[in-house]
C-alpha atoms as a PDB file:
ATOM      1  CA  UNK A   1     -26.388  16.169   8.557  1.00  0.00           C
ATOM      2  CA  UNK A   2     -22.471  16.366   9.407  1.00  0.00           C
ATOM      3  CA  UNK A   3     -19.842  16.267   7.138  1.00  0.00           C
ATOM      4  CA  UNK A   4     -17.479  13.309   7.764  1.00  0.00           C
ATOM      5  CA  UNK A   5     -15.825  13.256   4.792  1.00  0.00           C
ATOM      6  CA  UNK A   6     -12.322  15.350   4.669  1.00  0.00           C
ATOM      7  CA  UNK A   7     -11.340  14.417   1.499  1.00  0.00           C
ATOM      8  CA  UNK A   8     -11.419  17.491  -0.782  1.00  0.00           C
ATOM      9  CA  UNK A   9     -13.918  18.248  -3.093  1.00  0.00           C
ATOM     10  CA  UNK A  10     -11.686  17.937  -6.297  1.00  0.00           C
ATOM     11  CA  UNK A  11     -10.264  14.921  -5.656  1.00  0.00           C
ATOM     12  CA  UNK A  12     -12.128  11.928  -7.901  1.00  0.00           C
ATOM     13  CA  UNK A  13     -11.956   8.056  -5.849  1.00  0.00           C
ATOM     14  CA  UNK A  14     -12.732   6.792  -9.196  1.00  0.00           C
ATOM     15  CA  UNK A  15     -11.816   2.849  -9.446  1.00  0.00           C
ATOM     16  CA  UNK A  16     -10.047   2.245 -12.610  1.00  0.00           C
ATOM     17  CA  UNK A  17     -10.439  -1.262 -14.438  1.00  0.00           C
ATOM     18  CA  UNK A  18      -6.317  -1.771 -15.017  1.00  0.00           C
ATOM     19  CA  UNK A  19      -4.673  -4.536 -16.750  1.00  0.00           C
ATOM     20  CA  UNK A  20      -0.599  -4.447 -17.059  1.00  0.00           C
ATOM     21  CA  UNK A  21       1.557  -6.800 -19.121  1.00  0.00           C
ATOM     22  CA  UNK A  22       4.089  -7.722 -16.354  1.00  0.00           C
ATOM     23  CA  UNK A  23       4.552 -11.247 -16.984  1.00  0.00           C
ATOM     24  CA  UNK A  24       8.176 -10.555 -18.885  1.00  0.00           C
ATOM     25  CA  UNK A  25       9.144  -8.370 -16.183  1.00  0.00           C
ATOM     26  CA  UNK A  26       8.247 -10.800 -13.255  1.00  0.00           C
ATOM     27  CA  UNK A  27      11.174 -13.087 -14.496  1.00  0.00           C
ATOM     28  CA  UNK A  28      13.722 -10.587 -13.851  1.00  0.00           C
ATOM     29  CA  UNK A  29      15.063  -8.270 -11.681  1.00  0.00           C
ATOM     30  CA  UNK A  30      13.125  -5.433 -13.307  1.00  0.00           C
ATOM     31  CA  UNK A  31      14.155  -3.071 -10.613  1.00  0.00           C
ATOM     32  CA  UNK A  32      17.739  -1.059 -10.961  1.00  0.00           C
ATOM     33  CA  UNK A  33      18.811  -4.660 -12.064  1.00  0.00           C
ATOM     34  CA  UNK A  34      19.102  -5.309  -8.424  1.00  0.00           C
ATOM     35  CA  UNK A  35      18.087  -8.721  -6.505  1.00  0.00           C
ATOM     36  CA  UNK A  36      17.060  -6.423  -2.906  1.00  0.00           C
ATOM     37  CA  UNK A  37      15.337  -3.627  -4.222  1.00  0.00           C
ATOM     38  CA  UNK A  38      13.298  -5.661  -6.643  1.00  0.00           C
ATOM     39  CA  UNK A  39      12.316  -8.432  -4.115  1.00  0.00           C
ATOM     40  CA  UNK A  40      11.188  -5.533  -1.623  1.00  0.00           C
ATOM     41  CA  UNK A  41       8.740  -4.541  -4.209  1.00  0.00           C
ATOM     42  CA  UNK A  42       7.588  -8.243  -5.021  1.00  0.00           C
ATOM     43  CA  UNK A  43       7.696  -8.819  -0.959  1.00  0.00           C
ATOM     44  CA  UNK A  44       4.466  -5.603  -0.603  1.00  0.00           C
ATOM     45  CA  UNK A  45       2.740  -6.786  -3.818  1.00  0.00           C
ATOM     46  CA  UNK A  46       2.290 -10.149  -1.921  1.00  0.00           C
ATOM     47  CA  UNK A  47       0.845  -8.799   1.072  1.00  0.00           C
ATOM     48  CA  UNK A  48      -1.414  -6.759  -1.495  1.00  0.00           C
ATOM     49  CA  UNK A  49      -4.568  -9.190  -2.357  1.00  0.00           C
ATOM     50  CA  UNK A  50      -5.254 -10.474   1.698  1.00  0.00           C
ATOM     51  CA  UNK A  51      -4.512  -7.240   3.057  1.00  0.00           C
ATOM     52  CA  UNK A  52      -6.666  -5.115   1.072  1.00  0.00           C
ATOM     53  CA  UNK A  53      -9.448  -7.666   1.371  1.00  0.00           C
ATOM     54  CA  UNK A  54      -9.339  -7.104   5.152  1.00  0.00           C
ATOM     55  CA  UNK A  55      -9.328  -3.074   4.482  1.00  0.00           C
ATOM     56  CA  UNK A  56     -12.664  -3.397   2.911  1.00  0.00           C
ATOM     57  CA  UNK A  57     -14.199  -5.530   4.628  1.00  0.00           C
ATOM     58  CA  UNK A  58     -12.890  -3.559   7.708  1.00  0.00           C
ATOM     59  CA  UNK A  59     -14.538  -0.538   6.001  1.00  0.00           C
ATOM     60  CA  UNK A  60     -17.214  -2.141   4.647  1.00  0.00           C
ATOM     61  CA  UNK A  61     -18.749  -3.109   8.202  1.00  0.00           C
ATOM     62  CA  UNK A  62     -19.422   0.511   9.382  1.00  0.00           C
ATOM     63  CA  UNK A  63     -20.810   1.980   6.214  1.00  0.00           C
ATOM     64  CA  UNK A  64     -24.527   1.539   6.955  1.00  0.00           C
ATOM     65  CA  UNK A  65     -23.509   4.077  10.001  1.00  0.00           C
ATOM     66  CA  UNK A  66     -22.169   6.914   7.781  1.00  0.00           C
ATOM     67  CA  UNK A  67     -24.956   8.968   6.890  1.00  0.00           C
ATOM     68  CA  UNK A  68     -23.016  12.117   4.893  1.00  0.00           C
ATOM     69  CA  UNK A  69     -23.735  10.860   1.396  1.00  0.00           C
ATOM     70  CA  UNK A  70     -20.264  12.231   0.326  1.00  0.00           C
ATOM     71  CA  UNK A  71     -18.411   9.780   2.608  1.00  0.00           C
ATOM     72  CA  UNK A  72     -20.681   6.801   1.642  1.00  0.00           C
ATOM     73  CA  UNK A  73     -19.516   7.435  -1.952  1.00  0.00           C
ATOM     74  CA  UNK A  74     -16.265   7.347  -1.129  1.00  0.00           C
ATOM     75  CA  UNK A  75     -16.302   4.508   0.489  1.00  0.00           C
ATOM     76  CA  UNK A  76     -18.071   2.915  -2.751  1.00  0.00           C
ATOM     77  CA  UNK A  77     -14.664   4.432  -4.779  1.00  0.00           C
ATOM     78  CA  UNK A  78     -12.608   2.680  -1.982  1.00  0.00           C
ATOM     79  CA  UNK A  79     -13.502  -0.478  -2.027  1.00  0.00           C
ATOM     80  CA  UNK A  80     -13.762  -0.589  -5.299  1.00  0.00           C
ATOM     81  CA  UNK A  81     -10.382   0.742  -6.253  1.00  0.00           C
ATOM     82  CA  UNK A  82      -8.850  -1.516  -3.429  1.00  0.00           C
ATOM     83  CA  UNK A  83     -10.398  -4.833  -5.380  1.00  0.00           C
ATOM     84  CA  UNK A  84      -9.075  -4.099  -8.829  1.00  0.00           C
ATOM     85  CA  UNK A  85      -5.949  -3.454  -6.541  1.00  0.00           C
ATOM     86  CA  UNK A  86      -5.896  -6.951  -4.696  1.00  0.00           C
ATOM     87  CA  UNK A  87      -7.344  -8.401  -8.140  1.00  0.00           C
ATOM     88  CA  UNK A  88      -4.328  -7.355  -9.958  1.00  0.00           C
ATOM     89  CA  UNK A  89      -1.802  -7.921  -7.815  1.00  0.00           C
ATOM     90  CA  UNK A  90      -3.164 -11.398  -7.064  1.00  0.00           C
ATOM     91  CA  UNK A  91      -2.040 -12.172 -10.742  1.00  0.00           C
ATOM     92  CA  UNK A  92       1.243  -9.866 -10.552  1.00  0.00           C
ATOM     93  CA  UNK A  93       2.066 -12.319  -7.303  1.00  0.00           C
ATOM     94  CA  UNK A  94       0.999 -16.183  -9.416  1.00  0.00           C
ATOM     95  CA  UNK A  95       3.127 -15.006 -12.195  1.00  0.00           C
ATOM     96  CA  UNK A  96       6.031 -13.897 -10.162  1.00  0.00           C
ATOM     97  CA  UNK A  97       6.260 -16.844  -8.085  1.00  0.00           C
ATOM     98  CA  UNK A  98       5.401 -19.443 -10.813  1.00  0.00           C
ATOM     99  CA  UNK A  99       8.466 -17.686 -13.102  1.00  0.00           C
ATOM    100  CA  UNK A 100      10.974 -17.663 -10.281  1.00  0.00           C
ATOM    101  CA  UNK A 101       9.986 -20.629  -8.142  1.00  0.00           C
ATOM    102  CA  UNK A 102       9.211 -18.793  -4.741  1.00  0.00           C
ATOM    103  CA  UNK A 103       6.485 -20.073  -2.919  1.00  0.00           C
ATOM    104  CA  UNK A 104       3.337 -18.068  -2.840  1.00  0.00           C
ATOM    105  CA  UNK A 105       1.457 -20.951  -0.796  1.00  0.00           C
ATOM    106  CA  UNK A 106       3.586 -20.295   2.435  1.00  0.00           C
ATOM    107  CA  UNK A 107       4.133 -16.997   2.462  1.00  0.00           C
ATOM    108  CA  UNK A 108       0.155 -15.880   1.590  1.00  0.00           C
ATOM    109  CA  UNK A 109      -0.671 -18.595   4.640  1.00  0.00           C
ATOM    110  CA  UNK A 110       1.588 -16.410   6.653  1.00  0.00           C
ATOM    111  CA  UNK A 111       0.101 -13.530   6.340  1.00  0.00           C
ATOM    112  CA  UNK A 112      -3.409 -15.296   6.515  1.00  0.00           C
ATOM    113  CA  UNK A 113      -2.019 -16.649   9.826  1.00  0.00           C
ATOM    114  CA  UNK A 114      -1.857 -12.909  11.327  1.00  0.00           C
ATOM    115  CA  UNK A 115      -5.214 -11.581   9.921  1.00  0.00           C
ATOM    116  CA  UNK A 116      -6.784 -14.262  11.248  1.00  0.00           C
ATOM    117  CA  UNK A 117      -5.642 -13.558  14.592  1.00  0.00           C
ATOM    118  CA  UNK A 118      -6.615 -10.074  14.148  1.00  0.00           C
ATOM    119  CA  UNK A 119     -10.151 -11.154  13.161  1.00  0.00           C
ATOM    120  CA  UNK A 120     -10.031 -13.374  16.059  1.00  0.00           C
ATOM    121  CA  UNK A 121      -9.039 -10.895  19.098  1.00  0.00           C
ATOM    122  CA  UNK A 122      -9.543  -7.648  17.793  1.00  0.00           C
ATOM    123  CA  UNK A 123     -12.640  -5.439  18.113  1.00  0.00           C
ATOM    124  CA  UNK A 124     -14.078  -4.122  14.459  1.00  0.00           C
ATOM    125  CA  UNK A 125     -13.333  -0.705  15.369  1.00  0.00           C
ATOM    126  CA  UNK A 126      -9.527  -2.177  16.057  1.00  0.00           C
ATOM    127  CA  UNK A 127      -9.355  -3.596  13.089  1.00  0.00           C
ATOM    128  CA  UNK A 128     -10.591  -0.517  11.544  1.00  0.00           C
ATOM    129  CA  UNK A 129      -8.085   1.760  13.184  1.00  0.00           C
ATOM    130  CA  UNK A 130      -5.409  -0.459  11.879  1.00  0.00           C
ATOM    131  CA  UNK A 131      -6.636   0.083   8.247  1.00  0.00           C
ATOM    132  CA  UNK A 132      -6.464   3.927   9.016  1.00  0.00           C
ATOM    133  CA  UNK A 133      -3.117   3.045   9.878  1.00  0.00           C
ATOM    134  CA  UNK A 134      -1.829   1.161   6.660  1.00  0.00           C
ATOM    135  CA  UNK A 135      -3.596   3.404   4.020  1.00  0.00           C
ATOM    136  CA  UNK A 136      -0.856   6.153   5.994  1.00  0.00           C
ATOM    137  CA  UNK A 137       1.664   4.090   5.126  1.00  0.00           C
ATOM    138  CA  UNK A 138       0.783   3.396   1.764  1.00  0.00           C
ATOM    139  CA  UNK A 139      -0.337   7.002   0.870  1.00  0.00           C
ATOM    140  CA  UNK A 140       3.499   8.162   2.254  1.00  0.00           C
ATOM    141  CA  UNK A 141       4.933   5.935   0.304  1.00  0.00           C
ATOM    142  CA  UNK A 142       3.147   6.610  -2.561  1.00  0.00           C
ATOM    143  CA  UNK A 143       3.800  10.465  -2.206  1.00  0.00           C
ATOM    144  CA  UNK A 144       7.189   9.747  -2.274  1.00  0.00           C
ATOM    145  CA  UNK A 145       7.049   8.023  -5.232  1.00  0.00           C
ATOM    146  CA  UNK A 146       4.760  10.181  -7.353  1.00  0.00           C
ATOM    147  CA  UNK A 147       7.147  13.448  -6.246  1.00  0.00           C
ATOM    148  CA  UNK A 148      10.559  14.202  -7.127  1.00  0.00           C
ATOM    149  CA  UNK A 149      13.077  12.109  -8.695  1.00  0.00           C
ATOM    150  CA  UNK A 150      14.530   9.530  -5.959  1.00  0.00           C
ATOM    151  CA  UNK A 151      18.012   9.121  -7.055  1.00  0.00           C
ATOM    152  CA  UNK A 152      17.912   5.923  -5.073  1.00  0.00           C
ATOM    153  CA  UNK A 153      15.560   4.503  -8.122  1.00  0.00           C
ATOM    154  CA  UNK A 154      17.757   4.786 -10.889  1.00  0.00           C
ATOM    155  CA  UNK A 155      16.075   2.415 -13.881  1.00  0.00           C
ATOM    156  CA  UNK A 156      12.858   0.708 -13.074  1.00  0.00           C
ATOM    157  CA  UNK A 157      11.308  -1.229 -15.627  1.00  0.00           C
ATOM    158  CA  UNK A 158       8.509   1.267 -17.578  1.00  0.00           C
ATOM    159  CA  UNK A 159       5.240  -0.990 -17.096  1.00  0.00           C
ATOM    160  CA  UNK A 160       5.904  -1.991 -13.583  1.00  0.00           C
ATOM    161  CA  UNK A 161       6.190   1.686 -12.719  1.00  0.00           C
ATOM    162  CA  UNK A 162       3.189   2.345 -14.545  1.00  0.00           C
ATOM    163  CA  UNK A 163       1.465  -0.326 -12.433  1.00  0.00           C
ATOM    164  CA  UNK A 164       3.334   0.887  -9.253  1.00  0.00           C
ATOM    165  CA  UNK A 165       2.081   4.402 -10.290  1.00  0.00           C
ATOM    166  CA  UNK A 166      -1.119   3.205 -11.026  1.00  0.00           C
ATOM    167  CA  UNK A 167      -1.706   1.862  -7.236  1.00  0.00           C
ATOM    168  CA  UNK A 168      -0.043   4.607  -5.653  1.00  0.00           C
ATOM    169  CA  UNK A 169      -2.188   7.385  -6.907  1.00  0.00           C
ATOM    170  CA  UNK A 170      -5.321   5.784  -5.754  1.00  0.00           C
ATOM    171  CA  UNK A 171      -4.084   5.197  -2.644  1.00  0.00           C
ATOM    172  CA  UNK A 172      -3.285   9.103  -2.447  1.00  0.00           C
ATOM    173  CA  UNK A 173      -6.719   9.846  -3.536  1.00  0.00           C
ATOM    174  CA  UNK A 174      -8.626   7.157  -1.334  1.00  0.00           C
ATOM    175  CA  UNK A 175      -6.025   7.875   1.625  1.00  0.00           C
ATOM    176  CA  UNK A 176      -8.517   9.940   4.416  1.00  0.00           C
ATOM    177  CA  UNK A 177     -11.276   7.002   3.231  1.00  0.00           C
ATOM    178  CA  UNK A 178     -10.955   4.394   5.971  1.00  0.00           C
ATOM    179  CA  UNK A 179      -9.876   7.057   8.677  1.00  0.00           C
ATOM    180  CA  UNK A 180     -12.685   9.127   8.438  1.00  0.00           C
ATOM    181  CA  UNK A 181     -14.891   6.497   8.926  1.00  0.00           C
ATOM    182  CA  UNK A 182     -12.595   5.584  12.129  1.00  0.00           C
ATOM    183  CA  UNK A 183     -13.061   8.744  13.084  1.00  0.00           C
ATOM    184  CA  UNK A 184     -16.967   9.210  11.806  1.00  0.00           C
ATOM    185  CA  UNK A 185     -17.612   5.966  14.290  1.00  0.00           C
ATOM    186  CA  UNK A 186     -15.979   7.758  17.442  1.00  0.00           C
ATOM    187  CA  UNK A 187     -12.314   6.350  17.256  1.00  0.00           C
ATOM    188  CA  UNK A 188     -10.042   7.567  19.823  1.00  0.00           C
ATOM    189  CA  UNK A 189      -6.332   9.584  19.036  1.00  0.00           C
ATOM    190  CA  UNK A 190      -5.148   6.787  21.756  1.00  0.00           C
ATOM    191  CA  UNK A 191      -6.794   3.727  19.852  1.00  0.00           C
ATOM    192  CA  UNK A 192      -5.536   5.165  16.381  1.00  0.00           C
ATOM    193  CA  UNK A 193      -2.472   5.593  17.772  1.00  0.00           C
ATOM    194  CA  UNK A 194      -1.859   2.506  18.964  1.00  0.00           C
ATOM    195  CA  UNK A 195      -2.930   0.431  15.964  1.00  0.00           C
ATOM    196  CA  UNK A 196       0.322   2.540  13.785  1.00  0.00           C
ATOM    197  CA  UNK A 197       2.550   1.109  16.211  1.00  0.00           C
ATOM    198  CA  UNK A 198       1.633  -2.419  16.130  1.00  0.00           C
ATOM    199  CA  UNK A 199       0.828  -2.548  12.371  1.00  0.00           C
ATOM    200  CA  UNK A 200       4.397  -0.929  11.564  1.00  0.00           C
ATOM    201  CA  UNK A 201       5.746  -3.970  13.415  1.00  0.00           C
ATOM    202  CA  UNK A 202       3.968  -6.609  11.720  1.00  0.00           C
ATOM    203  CA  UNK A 203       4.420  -4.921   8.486  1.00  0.00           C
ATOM    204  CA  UNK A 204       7.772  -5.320   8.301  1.00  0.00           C
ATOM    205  CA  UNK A 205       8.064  -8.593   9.270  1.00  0.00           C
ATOM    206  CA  UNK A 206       6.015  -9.637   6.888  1.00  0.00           C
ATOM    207  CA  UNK A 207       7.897  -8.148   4.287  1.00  0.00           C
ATOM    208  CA  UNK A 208      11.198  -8.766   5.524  1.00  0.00           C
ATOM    209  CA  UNK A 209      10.199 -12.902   5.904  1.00  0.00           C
ATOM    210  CA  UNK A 210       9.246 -12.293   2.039  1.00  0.00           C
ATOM    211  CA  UNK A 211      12.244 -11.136   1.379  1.00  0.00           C
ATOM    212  CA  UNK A 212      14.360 -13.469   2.440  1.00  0.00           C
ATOM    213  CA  UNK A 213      12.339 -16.162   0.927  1.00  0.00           C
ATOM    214  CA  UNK A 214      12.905 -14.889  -2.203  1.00  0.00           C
ATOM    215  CA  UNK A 215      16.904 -13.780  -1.646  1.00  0.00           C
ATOM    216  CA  UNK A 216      16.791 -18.095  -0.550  1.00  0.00           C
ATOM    217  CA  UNK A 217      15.193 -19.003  -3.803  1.00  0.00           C
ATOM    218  CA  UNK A 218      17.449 -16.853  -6.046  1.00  0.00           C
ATOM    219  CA  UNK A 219      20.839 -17.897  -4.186  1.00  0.00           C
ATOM    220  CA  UNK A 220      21.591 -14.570  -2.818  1.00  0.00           C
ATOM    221  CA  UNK A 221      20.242 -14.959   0.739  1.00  0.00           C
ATOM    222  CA  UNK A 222      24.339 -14.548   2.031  1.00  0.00           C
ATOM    223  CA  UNK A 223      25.404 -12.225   0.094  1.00  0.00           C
ATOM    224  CA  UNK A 224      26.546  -9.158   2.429  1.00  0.00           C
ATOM    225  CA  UNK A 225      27.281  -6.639  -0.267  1.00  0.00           C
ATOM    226  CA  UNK A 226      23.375  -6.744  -1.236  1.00  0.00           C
ATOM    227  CA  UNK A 227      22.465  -6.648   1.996  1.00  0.00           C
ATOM    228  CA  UNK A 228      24.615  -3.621   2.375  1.00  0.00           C
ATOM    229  CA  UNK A 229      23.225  -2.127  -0.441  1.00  0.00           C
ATOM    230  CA  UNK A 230      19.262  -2.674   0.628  1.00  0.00           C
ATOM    231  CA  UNK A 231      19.849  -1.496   4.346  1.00  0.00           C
ATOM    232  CA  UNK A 232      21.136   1.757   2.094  1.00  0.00           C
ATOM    233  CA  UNK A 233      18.316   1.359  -0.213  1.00  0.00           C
ATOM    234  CA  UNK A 234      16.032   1.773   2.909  1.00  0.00           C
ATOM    235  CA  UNK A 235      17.452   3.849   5.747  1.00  0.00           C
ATOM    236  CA  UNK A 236      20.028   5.702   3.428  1.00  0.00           C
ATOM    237  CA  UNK A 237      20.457   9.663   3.080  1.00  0.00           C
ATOM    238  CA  UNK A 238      17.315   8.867   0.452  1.00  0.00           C
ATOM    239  CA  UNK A 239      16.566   5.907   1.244  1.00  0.00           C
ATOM    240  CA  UNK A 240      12.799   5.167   0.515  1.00  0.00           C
ATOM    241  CA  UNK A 241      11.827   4.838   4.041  1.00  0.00           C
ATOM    242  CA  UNK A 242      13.967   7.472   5.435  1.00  0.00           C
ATOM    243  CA  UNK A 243      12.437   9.607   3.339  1.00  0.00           C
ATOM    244  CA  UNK A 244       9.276   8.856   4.790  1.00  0.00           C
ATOM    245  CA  UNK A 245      10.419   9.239   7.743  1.00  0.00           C
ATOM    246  CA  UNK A 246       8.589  12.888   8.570  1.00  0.00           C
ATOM    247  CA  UNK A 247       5.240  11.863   7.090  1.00  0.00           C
ATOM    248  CA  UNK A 248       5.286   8.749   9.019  1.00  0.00           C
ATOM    249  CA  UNK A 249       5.943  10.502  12.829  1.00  0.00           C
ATOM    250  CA  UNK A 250       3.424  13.073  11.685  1.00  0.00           C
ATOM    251  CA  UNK A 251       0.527  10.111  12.081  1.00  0.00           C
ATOM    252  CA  UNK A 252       1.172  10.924  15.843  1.00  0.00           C
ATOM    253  CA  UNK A 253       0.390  14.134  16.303  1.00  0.00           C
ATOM    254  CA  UNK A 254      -2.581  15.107  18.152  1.00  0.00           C
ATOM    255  CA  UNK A 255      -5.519  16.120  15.659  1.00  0.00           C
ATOM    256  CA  UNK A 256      -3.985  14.723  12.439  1.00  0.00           C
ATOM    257  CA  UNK A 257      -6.170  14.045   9.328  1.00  0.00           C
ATOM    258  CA  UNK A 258      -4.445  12.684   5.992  1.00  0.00           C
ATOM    259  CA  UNK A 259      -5.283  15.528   4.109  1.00  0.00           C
ATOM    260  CA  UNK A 260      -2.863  17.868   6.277  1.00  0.00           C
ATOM    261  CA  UNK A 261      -0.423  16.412   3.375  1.00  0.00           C
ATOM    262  CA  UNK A 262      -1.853  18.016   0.742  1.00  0.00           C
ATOM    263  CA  UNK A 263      -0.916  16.043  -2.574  1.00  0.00           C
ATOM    264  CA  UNK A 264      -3.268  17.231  -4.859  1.00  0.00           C
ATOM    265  CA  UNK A 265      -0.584  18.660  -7.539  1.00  0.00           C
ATOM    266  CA  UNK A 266       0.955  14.806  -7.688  1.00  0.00           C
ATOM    267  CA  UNK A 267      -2.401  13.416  -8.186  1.00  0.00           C
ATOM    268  CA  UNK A 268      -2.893  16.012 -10.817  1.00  0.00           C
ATOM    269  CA  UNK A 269       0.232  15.698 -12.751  1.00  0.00           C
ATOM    270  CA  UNK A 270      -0.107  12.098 -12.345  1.00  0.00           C
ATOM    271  CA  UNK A 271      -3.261  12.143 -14.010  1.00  0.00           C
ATOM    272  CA  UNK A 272      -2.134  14.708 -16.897  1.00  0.00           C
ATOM    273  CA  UNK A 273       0.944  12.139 -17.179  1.00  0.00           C
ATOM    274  CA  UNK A 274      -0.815   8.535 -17.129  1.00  0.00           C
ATOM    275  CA  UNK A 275      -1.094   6.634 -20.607  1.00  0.00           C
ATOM    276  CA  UNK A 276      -1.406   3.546 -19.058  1.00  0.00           C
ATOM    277  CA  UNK A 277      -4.633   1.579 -20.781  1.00  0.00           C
ATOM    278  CA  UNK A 278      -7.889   0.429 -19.090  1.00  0.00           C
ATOM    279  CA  UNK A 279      -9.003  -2.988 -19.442  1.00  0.00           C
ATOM    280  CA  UNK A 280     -12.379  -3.882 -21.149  1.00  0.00           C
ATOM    281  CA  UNK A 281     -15.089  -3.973 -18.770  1.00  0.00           C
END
């Protein structure tokens, strides 16, 4: 039987039951004290709860084809980490909006808007390839936050970086998941390709339009100097996407497999680090 499964052998996809008390933090601008940076965090965690549906079920509808019994778990570990994921930021994104006024109705329907045209004239194996694509993203992004201090991020509120933490090492550990399966279900380099390109586009809309709902609620839509201040927040010297910059172009190189980044030693300090509590089962 062949291996599909890449992932190493000592990292755990182990779904962990999480409950944070954000609901005081929500109200405020809990990151840096800063209106940008903290709505471009709120902006993701609304795309969280659809999109993550769609990556399992995009999973979920090849894994009667995956016959290496090390894979199959994995994808057991995926899906279930990615529902506590959309589960609890589902109630991060109700308390946000209901503190602050912004409404989750219209910008959720947005999104819904684009997945359902992706359910309607994409192939599975499309959609599938553009899952591959957006656990890269996340994973990147997640490094970056796990590693080194970012002196971009200078006071984030501690239990929304726990939860922030919390997400971003699974999606390190569950990161080669959906494109091994791509790949396990003969996925081409030119398909995979492809589906980064289009995804990073629509990604960014979507969280720019959240954005600048939520800069409208709050009054601050016009204000240049913040504006300023998130294009430097984002494309700076360490800005958090320039800093991805690398990992992101290395998606296209011919042959690439997550796991080329090899973040095991964040994963492990994160996990000799994290005293955030589990919720009852």
């Amino acid at each position: 039987m062949p291996l599909l499964s890449h992932t190493p052998d000592n990292v755990s996809i182990k779904p962990r039951n999480r409950e944070y008390a954000i609901a005081q933090c929500l109200g405020k601008d809990w990151f840096d004290d800063h209106a940008f940076k903290t709505a471009w965090f709120n902006s993701m965690s609304i795309l969280f709860p659809l999109g993550e549906k769609f990556f399992i079920d995009s999973v979920r509808h090849y894994a009667k084809r995956i016959e290496d019994p090390k894979l199959q778990e994995e994808i057991r570990g995926f899906c279930g980490q990615e529902g506590y994921h959309r589960r609890e930021h589902q109630r991060y994104n109700e308390t946000l909006c209901a503190a602050r006024g912004y409404d989750l109705a219209l910008m959720e329907g947005r999104l819904q808007k684009n997945l359902d045209r992706a359910y309607k004239f994409l192939s599975a194996r499309q959609r599938l390839a553009g899952t591959a694509a957006v656990e890269h993203i996340t994973a990147i992004m997640a490094e970056s936050e796990l590693a080194d201090e970012n002196p971009m991020i200078q006071n984030v509120d501690p239990t929304m970086k726990q939860l922030w933490d919390w997400h971003a090492a699974e999606e390190m550990e569950h990161k080669a998941v959906a494109f091994d399966v791509y790949r396990a279900i003969g996925g081409t380099e030119k398909m995979r390709k492809g589906a980064m390109r289009r995804v990073t586009v629509f990604l960014m809309l979507d969280v720019l339009r959240n954005v600048i709902h939520m800069l409208r609620c709050d009054g601050k839509l016009w204000n240049l100097r913040l504006w300023a201040e998130g294009v430097k927040f984002l494309f700076g010297k360490d800005g958090i996407l320039r800093r991805v910059g690398p990992a992101y172009k290395d998606y296209f190189r011919e042959g690439f497999h997550p796991w080329d980044r090899d973040t095991r030693h964040l994963l492990q300090h994160w996990n000799e680090t994290d005293v955030a509590p589990q919720a009852a089962a």
